[in-house]
N, C-alpha and C. Protein backbone atom coordinates (compact mmCIF):
# COMPACT_ATOMS: atom_id res chain seq x y z
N UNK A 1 19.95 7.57 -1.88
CA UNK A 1 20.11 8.24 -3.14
C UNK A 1 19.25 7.53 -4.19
N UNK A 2 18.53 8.43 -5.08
CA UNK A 2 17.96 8.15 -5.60
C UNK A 2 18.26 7.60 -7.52
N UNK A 3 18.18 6.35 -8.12
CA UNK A 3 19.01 6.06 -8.99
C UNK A 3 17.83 6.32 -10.53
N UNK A 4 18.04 6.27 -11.08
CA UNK A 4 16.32 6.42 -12.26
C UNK A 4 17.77 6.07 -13.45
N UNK A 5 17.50 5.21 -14.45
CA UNK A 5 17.94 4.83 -16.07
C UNK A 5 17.00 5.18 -16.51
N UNK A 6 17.48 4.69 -17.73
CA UNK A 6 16.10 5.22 -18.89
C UNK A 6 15.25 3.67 -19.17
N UNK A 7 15.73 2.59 -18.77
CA UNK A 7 15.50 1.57 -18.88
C UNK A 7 14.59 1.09 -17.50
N UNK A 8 13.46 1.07 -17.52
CA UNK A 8 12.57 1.09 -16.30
C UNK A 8 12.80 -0.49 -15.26
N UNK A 9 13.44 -1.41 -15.97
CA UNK A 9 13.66 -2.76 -15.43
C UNK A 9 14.96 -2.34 -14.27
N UNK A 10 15.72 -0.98 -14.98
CA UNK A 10 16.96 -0.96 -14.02
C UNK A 10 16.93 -0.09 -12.55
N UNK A 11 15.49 0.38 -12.96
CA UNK A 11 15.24 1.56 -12.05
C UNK A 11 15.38 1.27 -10.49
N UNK A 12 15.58 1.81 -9.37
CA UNK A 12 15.74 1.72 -7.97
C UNK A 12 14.54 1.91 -7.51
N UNK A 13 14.10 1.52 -6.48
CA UNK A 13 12.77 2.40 -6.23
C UNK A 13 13.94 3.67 -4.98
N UNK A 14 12.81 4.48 -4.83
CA UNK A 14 13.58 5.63 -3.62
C UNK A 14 13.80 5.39 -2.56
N UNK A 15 14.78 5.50 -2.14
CA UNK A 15 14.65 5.40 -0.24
C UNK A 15 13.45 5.70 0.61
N UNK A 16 13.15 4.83 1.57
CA UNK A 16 12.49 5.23 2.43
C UNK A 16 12.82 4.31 3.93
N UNK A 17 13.82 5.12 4.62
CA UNK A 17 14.01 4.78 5.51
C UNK A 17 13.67 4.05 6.56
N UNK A 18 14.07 2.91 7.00
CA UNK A 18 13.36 2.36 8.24
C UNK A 18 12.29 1.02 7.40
N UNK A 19 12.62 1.15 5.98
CA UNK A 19 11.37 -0.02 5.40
C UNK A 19 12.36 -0.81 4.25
N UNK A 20 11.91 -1.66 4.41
CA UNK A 20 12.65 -3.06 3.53
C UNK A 20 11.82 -3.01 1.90
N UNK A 21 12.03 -3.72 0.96
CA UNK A 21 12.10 -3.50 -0.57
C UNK A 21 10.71 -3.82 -0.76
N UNK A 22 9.94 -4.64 0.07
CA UNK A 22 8.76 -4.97 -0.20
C UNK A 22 7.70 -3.67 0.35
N UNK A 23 8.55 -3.94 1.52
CA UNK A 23 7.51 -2.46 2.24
C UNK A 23 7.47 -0.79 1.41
N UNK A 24 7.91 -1.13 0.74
CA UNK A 24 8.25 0.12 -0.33
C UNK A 24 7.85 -0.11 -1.09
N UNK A 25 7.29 -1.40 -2.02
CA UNK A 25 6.76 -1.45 -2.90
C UNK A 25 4.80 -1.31 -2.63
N UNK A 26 4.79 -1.72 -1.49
CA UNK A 26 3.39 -1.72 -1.11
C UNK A 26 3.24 -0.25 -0.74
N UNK A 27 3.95 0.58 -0.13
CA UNK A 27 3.86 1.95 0.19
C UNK A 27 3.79 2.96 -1.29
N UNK A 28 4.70 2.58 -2.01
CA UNK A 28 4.60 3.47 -2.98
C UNK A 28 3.36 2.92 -3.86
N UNK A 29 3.38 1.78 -4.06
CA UNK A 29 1.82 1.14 -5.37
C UNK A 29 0.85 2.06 -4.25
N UNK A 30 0.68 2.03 -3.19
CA UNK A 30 -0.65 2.67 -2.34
C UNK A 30 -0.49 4.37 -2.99
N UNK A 31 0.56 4.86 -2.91
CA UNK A 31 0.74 6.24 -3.60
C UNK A 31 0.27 6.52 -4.86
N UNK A 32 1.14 6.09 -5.57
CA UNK A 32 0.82 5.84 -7.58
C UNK A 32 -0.63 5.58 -7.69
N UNK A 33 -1.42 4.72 -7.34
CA UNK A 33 -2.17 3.73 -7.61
C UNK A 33 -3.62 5.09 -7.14
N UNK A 34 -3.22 5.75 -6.03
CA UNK A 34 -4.36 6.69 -5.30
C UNK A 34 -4.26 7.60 -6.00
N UNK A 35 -2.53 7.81 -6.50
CA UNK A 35 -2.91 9.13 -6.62
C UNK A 35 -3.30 9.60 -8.56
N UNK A 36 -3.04 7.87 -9.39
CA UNK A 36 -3.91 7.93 -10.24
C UNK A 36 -5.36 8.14 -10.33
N UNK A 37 -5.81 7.03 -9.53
CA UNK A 37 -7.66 7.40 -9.55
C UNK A 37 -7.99 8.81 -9.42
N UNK A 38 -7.07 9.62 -8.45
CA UNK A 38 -7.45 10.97 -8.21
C UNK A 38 -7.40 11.59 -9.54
N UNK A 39 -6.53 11.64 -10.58
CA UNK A 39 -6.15 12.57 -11.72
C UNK A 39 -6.37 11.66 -12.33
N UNK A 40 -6.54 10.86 -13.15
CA UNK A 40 -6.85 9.90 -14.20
C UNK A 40 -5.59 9.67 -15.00
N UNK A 41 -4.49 10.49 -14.19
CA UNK A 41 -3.38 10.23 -14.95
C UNK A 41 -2.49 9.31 -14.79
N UNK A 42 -2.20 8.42 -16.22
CA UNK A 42 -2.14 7.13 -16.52
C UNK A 42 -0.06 6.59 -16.01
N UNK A 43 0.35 8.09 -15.93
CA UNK A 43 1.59 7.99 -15.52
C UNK A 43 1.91 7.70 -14.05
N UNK A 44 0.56 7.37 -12.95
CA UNK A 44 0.87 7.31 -11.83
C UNK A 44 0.72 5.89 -11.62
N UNK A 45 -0.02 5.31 -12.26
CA UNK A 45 -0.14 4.11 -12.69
C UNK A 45 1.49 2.66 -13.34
N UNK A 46 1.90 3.53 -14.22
CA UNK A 46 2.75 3.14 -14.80
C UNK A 46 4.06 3.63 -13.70
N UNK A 47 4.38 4.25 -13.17
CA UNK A 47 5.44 4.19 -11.59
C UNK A 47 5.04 3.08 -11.77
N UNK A 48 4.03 3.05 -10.69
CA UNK A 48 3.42 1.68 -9.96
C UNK A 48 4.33 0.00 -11.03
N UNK A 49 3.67 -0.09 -12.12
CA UNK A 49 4.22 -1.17 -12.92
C UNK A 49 5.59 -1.06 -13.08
N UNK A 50 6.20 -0.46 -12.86
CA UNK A 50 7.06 -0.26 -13.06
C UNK A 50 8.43 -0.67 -11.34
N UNK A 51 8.23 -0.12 -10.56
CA UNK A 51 8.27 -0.10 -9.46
C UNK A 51 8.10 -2.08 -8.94
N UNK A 52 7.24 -2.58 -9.80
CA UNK A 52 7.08 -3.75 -9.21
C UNK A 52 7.27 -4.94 -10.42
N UNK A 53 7.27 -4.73 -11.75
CA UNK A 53 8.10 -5.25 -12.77
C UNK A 53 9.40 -5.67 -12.20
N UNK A 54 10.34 -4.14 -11.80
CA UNK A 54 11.66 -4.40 -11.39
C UNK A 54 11.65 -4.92 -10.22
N UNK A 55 10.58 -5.69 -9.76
CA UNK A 55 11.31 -6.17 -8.23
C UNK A 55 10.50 -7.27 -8.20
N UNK A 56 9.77 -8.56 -9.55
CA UNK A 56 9.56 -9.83 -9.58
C UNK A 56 9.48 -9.50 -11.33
N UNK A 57 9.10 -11.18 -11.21
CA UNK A 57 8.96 -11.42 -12.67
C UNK A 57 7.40 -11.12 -13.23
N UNK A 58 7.43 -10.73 -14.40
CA UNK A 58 6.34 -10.32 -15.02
C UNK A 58 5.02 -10.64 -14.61
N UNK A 59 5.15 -12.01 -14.78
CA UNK A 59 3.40 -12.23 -14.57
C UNK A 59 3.19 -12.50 -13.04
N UNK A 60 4.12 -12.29 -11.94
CA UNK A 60 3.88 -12.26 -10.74
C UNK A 60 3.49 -10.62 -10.71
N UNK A 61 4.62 -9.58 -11.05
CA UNK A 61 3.57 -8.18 -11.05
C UNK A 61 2.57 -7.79 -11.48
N UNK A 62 2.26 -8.43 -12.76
CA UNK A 62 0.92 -8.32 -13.70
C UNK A 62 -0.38 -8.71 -12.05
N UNK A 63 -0.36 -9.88 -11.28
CA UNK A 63 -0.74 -10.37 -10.58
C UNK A 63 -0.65 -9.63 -9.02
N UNK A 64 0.59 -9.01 -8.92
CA UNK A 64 0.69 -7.96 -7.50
C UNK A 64 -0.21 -6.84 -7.93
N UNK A 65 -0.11 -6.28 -9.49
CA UNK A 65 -0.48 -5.00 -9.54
C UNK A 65 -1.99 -4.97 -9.88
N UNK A 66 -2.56 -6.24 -10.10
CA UNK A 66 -3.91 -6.50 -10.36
C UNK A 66 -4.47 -6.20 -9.01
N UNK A 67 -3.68 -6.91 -7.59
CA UNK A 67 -4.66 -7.10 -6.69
C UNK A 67 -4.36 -5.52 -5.88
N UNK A 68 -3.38 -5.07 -6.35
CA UNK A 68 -2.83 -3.63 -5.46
C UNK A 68 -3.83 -2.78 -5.85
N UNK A 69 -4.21 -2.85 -7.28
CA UNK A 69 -5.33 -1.93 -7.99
C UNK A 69 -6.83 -2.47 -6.56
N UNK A 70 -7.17 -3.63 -6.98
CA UNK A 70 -8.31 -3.65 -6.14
C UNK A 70 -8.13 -3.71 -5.17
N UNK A 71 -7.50 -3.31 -4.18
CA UNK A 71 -7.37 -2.96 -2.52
C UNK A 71 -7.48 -1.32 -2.59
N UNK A 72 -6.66 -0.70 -3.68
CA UNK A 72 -6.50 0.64 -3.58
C UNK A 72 -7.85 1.00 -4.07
N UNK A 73 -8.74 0.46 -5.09
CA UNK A 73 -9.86 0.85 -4.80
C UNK A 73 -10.96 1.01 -3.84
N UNK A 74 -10.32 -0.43 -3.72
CA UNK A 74 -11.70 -0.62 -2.33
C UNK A 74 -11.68 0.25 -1.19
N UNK A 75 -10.62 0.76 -0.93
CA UNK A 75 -9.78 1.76 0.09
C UNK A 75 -10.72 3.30 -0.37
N UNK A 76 -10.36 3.33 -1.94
CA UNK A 76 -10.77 4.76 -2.27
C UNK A 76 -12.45 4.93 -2.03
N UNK A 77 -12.52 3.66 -2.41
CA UNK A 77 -14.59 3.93 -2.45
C UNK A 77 -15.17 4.04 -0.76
N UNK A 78 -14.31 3.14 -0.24
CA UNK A 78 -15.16 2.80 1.35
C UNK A 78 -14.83 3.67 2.16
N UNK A 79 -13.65 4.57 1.89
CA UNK A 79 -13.00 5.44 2.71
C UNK A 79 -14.10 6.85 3.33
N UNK A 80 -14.38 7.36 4.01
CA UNK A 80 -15.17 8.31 4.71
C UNK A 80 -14.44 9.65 5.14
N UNK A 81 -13.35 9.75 4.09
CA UNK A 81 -12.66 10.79 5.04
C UNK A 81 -11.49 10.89 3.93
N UNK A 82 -10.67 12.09 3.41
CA UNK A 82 -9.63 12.61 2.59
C UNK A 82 -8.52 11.58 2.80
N UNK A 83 -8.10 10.87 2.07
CA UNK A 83 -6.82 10.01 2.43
C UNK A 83 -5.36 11.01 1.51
N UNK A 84 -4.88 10.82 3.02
CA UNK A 84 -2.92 11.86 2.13
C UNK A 84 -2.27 10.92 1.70
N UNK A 85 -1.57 11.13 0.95
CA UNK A 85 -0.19 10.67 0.34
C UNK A 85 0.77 11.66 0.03
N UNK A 86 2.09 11.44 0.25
CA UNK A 86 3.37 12.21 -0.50
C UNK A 86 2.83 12.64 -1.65
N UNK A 87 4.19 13.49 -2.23
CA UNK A 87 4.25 13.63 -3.60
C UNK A 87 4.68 12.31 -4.36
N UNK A 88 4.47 12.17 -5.61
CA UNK A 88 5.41 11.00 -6.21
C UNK A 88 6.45 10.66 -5.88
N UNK A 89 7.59 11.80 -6.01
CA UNK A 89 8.86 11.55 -5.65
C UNK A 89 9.34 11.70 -4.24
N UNK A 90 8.91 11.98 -3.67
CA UNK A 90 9.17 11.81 -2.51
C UNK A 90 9.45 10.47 -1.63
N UNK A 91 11.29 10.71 -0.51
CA UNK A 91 11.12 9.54 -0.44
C UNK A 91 10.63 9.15 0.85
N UNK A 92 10.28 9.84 1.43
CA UNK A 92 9.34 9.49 2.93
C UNK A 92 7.71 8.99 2.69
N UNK A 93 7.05 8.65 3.84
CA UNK A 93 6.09 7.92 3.93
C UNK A 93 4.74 8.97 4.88
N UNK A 94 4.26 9.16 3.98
CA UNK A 94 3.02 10.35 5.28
C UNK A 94 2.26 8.73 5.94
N UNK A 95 1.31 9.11 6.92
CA UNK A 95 0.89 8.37 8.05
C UNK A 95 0.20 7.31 7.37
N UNK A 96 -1.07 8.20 6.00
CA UNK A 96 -2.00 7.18 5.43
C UNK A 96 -1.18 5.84 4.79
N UNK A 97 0.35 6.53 4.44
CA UNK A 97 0.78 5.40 3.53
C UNK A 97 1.36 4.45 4.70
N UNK A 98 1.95 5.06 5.65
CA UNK A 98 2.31 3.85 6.41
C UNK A 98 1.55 3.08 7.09
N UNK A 99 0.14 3.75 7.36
CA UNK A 99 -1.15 2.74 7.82
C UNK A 99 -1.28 2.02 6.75
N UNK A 100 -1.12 2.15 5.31
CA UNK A 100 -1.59 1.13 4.38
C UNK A 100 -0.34 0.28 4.52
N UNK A 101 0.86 -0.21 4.44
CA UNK A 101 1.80 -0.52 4.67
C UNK A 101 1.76 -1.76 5.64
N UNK A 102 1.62 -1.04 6.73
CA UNK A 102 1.34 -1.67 7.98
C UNK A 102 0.21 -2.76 7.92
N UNK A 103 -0.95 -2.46 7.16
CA UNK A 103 -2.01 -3.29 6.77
C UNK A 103 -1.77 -4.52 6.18
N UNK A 104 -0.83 -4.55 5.10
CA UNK A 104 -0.35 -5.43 4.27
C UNK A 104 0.43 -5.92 5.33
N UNK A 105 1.42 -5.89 5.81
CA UNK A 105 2.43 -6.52 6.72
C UNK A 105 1.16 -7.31 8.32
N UNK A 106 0.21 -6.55 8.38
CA UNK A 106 -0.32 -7.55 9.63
C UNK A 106 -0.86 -8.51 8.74
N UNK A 107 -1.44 -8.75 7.31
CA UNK A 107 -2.13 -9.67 6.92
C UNK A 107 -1.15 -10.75 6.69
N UNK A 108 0.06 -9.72 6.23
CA UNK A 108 0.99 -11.32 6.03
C UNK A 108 1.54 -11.75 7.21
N UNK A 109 1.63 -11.35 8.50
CA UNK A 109 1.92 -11.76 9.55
C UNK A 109 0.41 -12.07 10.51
N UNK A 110 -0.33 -12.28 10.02
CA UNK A 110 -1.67 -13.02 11.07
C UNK A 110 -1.65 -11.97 12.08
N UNK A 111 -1.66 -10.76 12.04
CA UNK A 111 -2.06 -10.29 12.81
C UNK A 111 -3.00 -9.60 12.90
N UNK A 112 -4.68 -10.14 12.70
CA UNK A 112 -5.42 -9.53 12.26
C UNK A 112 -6.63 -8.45 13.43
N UNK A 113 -6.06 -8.35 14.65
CA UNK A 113 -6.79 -6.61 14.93
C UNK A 113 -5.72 -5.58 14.55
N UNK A 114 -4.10 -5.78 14.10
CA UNK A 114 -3.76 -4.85 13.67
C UNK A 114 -4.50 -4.50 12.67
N UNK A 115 -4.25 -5.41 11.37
CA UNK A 115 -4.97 -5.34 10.48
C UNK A 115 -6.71 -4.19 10.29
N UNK A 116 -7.29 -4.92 11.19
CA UNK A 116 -8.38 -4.70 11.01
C UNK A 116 -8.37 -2.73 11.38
N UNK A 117 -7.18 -2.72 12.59
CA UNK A 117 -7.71 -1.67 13.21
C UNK A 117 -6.82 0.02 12.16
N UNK A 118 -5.97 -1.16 11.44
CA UNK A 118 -5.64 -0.40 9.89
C UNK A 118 -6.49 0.02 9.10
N UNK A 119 -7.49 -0.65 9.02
CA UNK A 119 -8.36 -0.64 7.88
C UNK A 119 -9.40 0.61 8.77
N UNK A 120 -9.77 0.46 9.75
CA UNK A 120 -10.63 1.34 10.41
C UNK A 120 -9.81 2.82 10.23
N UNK A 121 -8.92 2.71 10.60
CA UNK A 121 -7.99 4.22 10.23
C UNK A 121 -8.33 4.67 8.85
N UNK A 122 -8.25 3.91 7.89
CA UNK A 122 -7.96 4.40 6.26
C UNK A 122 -9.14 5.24 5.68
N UNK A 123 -10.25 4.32 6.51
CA UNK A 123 -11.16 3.89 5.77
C UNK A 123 -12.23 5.59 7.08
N UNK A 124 -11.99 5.11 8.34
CA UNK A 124 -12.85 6.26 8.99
C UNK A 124 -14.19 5.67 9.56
N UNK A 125 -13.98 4.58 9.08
CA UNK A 125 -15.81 4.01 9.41
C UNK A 125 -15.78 2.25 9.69
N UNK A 126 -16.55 1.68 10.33
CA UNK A 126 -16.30 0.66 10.14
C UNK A 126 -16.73 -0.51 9.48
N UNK A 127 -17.14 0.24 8.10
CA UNK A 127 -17.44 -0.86 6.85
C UNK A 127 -16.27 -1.37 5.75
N UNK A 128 -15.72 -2.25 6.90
CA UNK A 128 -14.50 -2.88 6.89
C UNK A 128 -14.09 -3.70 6.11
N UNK A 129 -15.20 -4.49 5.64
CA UNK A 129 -15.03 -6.09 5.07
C UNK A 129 -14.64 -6.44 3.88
N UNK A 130 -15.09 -5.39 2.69
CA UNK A 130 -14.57 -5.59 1.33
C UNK A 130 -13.17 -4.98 0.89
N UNK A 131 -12.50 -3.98 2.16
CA UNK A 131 -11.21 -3.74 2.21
C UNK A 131 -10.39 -5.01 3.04
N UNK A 132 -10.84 -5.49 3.63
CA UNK A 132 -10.07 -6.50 4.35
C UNK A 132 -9.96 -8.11 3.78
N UNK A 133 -10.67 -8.07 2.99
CA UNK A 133 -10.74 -9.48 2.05
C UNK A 133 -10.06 -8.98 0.95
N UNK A 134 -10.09 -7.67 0.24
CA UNK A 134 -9.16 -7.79 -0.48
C UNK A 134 -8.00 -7.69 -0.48
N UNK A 135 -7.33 -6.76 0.97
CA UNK A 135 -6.20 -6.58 1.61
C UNK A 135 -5.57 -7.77 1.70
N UNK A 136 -6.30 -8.92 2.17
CA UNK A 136 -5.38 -10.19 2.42
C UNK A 136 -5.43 -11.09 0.73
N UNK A 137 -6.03 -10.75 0.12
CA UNK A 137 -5.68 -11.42 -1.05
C UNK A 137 -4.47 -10.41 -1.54
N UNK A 138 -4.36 -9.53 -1.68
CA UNK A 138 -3.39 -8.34 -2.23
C UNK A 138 -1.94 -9.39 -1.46
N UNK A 139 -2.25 -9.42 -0.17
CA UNK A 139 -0.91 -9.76 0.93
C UNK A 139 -0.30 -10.99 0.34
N UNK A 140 -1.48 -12.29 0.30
CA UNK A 140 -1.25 -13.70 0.06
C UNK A 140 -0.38 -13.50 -1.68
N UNK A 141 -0.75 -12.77 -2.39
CA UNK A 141 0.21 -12.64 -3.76
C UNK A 141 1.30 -11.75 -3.62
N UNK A 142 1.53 -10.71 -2.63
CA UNK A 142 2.73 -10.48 -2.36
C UNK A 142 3.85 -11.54 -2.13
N UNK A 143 3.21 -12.00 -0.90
CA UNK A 143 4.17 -13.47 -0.06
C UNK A 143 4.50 -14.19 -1.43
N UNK A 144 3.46 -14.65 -2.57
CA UNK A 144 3.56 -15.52 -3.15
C UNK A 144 4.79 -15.09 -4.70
N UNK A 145 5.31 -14.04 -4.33
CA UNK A 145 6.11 -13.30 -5.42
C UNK A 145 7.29 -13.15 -4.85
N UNK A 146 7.36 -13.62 -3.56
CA UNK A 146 8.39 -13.26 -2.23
C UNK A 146 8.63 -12.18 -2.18
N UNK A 147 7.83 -10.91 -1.90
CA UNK A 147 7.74 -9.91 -1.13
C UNK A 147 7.00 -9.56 0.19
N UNK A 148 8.18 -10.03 1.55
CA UNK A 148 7.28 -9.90 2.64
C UNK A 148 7.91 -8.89 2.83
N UNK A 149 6.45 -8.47 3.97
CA UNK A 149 6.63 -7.31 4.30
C UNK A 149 7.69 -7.26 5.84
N UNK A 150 7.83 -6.42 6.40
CA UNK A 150 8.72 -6.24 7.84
C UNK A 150 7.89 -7.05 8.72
N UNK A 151 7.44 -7.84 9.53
CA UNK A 151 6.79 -8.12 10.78
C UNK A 151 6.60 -7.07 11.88
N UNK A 152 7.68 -6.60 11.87
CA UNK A 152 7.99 -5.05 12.62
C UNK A 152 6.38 -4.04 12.53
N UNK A 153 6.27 -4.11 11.05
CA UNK A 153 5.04 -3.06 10.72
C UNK A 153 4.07 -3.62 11.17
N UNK A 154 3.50 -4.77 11.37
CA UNK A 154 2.06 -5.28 11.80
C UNK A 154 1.53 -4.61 13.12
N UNK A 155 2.54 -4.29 13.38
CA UNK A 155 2.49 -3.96 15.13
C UNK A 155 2.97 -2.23 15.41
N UNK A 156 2.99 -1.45 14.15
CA UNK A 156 3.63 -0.34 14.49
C UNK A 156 3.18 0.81 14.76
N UNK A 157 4.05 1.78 15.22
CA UNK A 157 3.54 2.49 15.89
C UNK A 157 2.53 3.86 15.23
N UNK A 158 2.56 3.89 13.42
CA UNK A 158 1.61 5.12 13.37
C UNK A 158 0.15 4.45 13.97
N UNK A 159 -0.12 2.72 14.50
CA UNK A 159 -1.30 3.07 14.94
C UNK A 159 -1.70 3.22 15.83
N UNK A 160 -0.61 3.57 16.31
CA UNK A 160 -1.09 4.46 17.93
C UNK A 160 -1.38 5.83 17.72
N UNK A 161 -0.99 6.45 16.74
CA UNK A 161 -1.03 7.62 16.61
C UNK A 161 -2.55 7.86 15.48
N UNK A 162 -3.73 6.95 15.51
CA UNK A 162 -4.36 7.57 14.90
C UNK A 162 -5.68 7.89 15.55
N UNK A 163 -6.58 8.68 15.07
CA UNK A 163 -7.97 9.01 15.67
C UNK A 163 -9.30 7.80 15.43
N UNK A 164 -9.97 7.40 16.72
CA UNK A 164 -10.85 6.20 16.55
C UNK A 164 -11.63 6.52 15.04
N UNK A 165 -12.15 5.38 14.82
CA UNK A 165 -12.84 5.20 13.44
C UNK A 165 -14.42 5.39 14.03
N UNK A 166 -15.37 5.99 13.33
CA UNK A 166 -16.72 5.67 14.07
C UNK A 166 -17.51 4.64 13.63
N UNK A 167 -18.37 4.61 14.04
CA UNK A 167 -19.40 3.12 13.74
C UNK A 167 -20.11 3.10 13.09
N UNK A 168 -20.43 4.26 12.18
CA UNK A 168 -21.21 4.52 11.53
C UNK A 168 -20.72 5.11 10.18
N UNK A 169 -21.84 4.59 9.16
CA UNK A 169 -20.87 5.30 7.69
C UNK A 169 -21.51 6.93 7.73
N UNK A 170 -20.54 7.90 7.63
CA UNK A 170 -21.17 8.98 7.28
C UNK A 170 -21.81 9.54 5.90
């Protein structure tokens, strides 16, 4: 169930089944955060701050939401291919968000061909490197705000379910 005050510090984030408070915060900032750049609208953004205000202290989110911005860019620019997301409110997870998810959780768990083979999904191509250096800086200031992610996800299963990446940028 979903809880919303008018007071954004008190807010819940939404259910999403099967994922722990961090993994929700990295799933939904990947949402907000995309689906600002897409519309320029500044309210998808502010979820996002909001969403992660209430779940550390200030200048640790100022610092999550700095590096969430530059992963979600680097994601948007290098990407070769339409990336989905939910609606805002919505409290389930479409595939792209749980491949991004999953990304964050192999970096904070060293598991880096999950990782990598995350980034090849998102992205479609395998000009990998400026999403994956920023992915693990994004991760290392999660951990450092104490938001880990599941271990569970490093290893999970939407990436079995995705189509090879090619080798080439199109």
């Amino acid at each position: 169930m979903r809880r919303i005050s008018d007071h954004p510090r008190r807010r819940t984030l939404a259910p999403a089944p099967g994922f722990v408070r961090a993994d929700r915060l990295v799933g939904l900032g990947f949402r907000h955060w995309l689906n600002g750049l897409r519309t320029g609208d500044i309210s998808s953004w502010e979820k996002a701050w909001c969403d992660y205000s209430s779940a550390m202290d200030a200048a640790s989110a100022k610092s999550a939401v700095g590096k969430l911005s530059c992963w979600v860019r680097a994601i948007d620019r290098h990407s070769q291919r339409d990336l989905e997301t939910n609606a805002p409110d919505c409290a389930r997870f479409c595939r792209d968000e749980c491949v991004a998810i999953s990304m964050i959780a192999a970096c904070q768990h060293n598991a880096c061909p999950a990782m990598r083979a995350c980034a090849f999904a998102l992205l479609g191509c395998s000009m990998i490197d400026e999403v994956v250096e920023v992915a693990e800086s994004f991760a290392h200031t999660m951990r450092d705000a104490e938001q880990v992610l599941s271990p569970a996800l490093a290893h999970s299963s939407p990436l079995l379910t995705l189509p090879a990446a090619t080798a080439s940028r199109h």
